[in-house]
N, C-alpha and C. Protein backbone atom coordinates (compact mmCIF):
# COMPACT_ATOMS: atom_id res chain seq x y z
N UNK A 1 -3.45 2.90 -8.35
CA UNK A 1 -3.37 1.54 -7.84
C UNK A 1 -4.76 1.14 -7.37
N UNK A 2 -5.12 0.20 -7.82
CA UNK A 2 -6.82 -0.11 -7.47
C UNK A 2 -6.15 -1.78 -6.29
N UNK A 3 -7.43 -1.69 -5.40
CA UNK A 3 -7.19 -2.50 -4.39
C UNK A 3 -7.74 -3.91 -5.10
N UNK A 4 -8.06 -4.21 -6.22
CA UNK A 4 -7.62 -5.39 -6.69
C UNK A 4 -6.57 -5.69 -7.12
N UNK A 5 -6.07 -4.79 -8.01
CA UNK A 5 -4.54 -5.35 -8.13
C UNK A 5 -3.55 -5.89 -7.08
N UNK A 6 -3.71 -5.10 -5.27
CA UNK A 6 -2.61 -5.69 -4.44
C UNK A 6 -3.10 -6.87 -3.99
N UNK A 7 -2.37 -7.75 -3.57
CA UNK A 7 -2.25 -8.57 -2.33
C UNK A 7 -2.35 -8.09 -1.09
N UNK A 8 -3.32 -8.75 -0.49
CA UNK A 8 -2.97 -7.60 1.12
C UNK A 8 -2.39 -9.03 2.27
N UNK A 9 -1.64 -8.95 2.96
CA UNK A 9 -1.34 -9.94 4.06
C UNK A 9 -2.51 -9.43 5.16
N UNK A 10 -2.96 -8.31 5.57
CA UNK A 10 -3.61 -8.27 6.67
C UNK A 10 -4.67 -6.89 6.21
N UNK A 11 -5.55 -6.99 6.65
CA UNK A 11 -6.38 -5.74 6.73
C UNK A 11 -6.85 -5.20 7.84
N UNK A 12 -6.71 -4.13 8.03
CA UNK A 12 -6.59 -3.54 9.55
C UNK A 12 -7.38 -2.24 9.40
N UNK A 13 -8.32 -1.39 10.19
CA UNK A 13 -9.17 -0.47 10.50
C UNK A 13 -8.32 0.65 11.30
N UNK A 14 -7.57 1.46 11.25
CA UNK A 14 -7.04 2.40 12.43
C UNK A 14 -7.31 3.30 12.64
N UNK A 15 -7.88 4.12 13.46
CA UNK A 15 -8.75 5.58 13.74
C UNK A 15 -7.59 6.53 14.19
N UNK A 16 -7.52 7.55 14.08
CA UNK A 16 -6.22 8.67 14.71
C UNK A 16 -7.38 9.18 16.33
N UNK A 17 -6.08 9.51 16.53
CA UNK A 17 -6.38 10.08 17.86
C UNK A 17 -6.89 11.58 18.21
N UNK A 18 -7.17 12.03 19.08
CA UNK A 18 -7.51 13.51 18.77
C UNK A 18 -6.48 14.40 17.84
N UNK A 19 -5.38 13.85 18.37
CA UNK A 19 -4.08 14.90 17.72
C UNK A 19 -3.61 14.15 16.23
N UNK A 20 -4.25 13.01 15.63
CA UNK A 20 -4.48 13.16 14.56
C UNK A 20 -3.55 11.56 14.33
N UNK A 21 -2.63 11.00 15.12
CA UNK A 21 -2.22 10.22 15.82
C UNK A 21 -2.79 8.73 15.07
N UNK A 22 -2.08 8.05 14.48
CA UNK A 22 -2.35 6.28 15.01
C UNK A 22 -1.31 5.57 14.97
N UNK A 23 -1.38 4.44 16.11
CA UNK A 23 -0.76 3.95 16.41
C UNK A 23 -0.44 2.35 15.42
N UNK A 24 0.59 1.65 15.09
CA UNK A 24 0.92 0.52 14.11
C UNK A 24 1.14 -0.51 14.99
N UNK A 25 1.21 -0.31 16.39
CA UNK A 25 1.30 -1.57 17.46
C UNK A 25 2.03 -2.57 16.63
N UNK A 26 1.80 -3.61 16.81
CA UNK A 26 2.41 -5.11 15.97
C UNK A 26 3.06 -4.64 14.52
N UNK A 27 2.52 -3.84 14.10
CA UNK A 27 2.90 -3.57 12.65
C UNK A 27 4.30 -2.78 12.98
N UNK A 28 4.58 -2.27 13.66
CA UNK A 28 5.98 -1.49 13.54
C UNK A 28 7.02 -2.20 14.83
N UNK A 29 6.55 -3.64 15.22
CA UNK A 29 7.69 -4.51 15.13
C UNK A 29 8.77 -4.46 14.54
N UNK A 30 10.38 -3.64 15.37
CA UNK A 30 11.57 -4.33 14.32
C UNK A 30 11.33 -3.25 13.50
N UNK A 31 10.65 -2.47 13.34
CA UNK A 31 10.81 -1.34 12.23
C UNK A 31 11.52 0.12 13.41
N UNK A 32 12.38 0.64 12.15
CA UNK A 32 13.15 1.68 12.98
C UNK A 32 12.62 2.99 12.50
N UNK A 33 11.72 2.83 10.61
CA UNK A 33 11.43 4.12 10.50
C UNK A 33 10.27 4.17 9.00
N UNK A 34 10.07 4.37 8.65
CA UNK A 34 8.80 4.56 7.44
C UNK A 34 8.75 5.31 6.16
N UNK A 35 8.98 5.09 4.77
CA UNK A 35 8.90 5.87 4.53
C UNK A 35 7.53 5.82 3.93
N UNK A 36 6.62 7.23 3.38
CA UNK A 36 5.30 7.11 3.50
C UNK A 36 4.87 8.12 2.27
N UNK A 37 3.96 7.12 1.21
CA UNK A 37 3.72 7.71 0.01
C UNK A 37 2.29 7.79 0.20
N UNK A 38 1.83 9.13 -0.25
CA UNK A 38 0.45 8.85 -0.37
C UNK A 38 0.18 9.52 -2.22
N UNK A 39 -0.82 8.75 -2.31
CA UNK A 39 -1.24 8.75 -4.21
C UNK A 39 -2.45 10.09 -4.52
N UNK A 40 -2.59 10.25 -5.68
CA UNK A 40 -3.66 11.01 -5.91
C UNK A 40 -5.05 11.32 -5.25
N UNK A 41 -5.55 9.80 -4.65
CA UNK A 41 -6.65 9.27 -4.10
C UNK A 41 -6.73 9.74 -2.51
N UNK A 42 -5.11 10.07 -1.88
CA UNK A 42 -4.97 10.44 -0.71
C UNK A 42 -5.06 8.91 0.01
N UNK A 43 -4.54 7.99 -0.36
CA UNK A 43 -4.45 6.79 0.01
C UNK A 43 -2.62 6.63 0.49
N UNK A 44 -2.70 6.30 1.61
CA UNK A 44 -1.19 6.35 2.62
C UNK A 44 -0.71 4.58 2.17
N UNK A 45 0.83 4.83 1.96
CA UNK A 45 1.32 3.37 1.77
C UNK A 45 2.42 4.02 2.60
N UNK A 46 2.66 3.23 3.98
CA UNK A 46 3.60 3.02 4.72
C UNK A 46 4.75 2.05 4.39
N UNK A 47 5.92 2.37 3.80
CA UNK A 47 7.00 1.14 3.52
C UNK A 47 8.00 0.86 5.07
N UNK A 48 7.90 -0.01 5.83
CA UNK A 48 8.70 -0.05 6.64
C UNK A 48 10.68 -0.35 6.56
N UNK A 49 11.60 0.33 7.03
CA UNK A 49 12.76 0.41 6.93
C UNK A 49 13.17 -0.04 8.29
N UNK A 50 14.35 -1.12 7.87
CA UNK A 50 14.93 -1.00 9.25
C UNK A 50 16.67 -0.99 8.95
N UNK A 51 17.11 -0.18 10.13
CA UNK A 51 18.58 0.33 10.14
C UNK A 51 19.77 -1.03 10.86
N UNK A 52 20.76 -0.87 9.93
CA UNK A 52 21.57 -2.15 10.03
C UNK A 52 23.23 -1.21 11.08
N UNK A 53 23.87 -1.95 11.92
CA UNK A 53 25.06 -1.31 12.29
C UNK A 53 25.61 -0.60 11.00
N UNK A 54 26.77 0.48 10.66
CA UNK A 54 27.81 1.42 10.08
C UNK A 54 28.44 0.02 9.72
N UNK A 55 29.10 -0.95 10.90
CA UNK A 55 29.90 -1.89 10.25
C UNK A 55 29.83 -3.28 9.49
N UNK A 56 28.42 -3.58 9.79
CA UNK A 56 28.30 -4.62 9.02
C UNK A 56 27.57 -3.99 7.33
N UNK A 57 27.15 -2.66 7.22
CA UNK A 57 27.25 -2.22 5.73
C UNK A 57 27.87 -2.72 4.38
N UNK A 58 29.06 -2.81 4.61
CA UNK A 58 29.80 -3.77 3.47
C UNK A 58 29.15 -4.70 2.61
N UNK A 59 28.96 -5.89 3.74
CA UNK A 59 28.02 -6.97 3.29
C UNK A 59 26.84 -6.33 2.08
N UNK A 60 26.42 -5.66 2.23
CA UNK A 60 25.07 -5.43 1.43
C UNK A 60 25.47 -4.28 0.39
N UNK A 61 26.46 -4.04 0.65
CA UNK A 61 27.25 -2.94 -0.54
C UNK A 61 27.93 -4.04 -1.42
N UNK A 62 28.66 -5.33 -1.55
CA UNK A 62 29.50 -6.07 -2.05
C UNK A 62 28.94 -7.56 -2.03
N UNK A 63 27.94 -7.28 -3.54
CA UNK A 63 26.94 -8.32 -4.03
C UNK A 63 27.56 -9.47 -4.03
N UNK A 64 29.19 -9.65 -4.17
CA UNK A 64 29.26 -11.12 -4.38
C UNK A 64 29.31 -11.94 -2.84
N UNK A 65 29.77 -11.39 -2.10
CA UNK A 65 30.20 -11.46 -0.56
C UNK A 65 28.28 -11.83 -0.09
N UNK A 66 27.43 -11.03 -0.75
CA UNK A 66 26.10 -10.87 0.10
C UNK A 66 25.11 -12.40 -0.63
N UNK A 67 25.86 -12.92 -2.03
CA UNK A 67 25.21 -13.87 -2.94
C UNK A 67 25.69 -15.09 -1.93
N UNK A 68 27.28 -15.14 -1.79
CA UNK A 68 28.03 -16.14 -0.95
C UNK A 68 26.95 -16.79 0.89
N UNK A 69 26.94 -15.35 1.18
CA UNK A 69 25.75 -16.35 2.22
C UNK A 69 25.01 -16.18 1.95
N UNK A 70 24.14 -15.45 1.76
CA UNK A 70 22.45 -16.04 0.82
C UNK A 70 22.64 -17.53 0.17
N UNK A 71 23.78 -17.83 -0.37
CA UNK A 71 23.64 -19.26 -0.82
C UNK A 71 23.96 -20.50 0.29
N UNK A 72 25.28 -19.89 1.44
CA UNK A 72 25.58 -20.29 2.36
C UNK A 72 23.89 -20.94 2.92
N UNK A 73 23.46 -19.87 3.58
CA UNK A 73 21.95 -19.86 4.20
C UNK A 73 20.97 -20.72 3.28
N UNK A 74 20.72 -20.91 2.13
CA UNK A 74 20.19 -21.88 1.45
C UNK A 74 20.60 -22.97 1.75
N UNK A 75 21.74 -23.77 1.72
CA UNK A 75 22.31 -25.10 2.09
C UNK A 75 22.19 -25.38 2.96
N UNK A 76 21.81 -24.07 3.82
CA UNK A 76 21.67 -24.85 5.98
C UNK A 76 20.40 -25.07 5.57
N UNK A 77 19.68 -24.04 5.25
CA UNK A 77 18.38 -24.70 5.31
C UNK A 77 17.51 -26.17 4.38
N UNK A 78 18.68 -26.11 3.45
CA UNK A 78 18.26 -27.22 3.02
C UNK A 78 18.62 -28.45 3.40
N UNK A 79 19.74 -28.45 4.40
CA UNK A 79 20.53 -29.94 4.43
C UNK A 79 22.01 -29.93 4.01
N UNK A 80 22.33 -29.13 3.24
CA UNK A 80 23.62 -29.33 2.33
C UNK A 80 24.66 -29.47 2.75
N UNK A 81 24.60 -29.05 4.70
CA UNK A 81 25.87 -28.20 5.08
C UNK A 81 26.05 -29.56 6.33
N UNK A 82 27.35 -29.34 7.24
CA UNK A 82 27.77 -30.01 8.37
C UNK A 82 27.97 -29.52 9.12
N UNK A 83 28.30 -30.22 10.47
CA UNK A 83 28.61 -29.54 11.36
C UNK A 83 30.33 -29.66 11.70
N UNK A 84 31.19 -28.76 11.61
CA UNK A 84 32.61 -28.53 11.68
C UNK A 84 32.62 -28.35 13.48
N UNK A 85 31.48 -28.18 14.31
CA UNK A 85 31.99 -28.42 15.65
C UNK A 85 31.71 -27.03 16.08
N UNK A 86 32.12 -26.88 17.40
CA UNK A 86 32.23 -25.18 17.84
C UNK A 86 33.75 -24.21 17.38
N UNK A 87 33.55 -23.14 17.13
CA UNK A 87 34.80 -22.44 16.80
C UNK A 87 34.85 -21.38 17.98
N UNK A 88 34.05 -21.43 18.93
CA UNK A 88 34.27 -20.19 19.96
C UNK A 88 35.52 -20.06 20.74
N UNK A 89 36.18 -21.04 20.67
CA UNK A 89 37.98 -20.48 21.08
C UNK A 89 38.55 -19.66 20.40
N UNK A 90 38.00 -19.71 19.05
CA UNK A 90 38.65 -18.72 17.84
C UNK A 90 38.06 -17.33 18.16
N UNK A 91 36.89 -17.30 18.66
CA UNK A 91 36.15 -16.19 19.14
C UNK A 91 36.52 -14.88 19.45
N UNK A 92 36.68 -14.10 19.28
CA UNK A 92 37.20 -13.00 19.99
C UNK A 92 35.62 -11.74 20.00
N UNK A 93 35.39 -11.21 21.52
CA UNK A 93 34.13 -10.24 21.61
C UNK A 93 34.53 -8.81 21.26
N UNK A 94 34.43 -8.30 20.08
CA UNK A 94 34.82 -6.84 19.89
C UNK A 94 33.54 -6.15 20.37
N UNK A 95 32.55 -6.55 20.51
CA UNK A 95 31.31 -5.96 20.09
C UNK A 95 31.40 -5.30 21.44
N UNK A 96 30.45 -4.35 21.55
CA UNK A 96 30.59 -3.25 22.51
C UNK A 96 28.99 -3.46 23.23
């Protein structure tokens, strides 16, 4: 991979620490874990992962259900949609 071919969003300098150590500060925002390839060149590509609840899994296992709001979410953001009012009487708090 030659560094013309990528796009970079940010370029950043990071030194390790005595124990070999660096820190991603801002960059590991919201990230829960990394996985981390390094190439022939010994060049590190950090992919950041982040972990979703056991129960909302489904959703992203059952493409048509996950297309339905992805398209949902397109129409709010475009305008498409209304407002039906509040439903929080219907509400019920399972969440723990």
């Amino acid at each position: 991979m030659a560094d013309r071919d990528v796009q970079f969003k940010e370029v950043t300098r990071l030194s390790p620490d005595a124990k070999g150590r660096v820190t991603l500060g801002k960059f590991a925002k919201g990230v829960s874990s990394f996985r981390m390839n390094v190439d022939d060149e010994g060049r590190i590509l950090l992919e950041p992962f982040v972990e979703i609840r056991a129960g909302e899994q489904w959703l992203f296992r059952n493409k048509e259900a996950l297309a339905r709001v992805k398209r949902g979410l397109e129409d709010s953001e475009s305008g498409k949609t209304k407002s039906l009012g509040s439903f929080a009487k219907y509400a019920q708090d399972d969440e723990e």
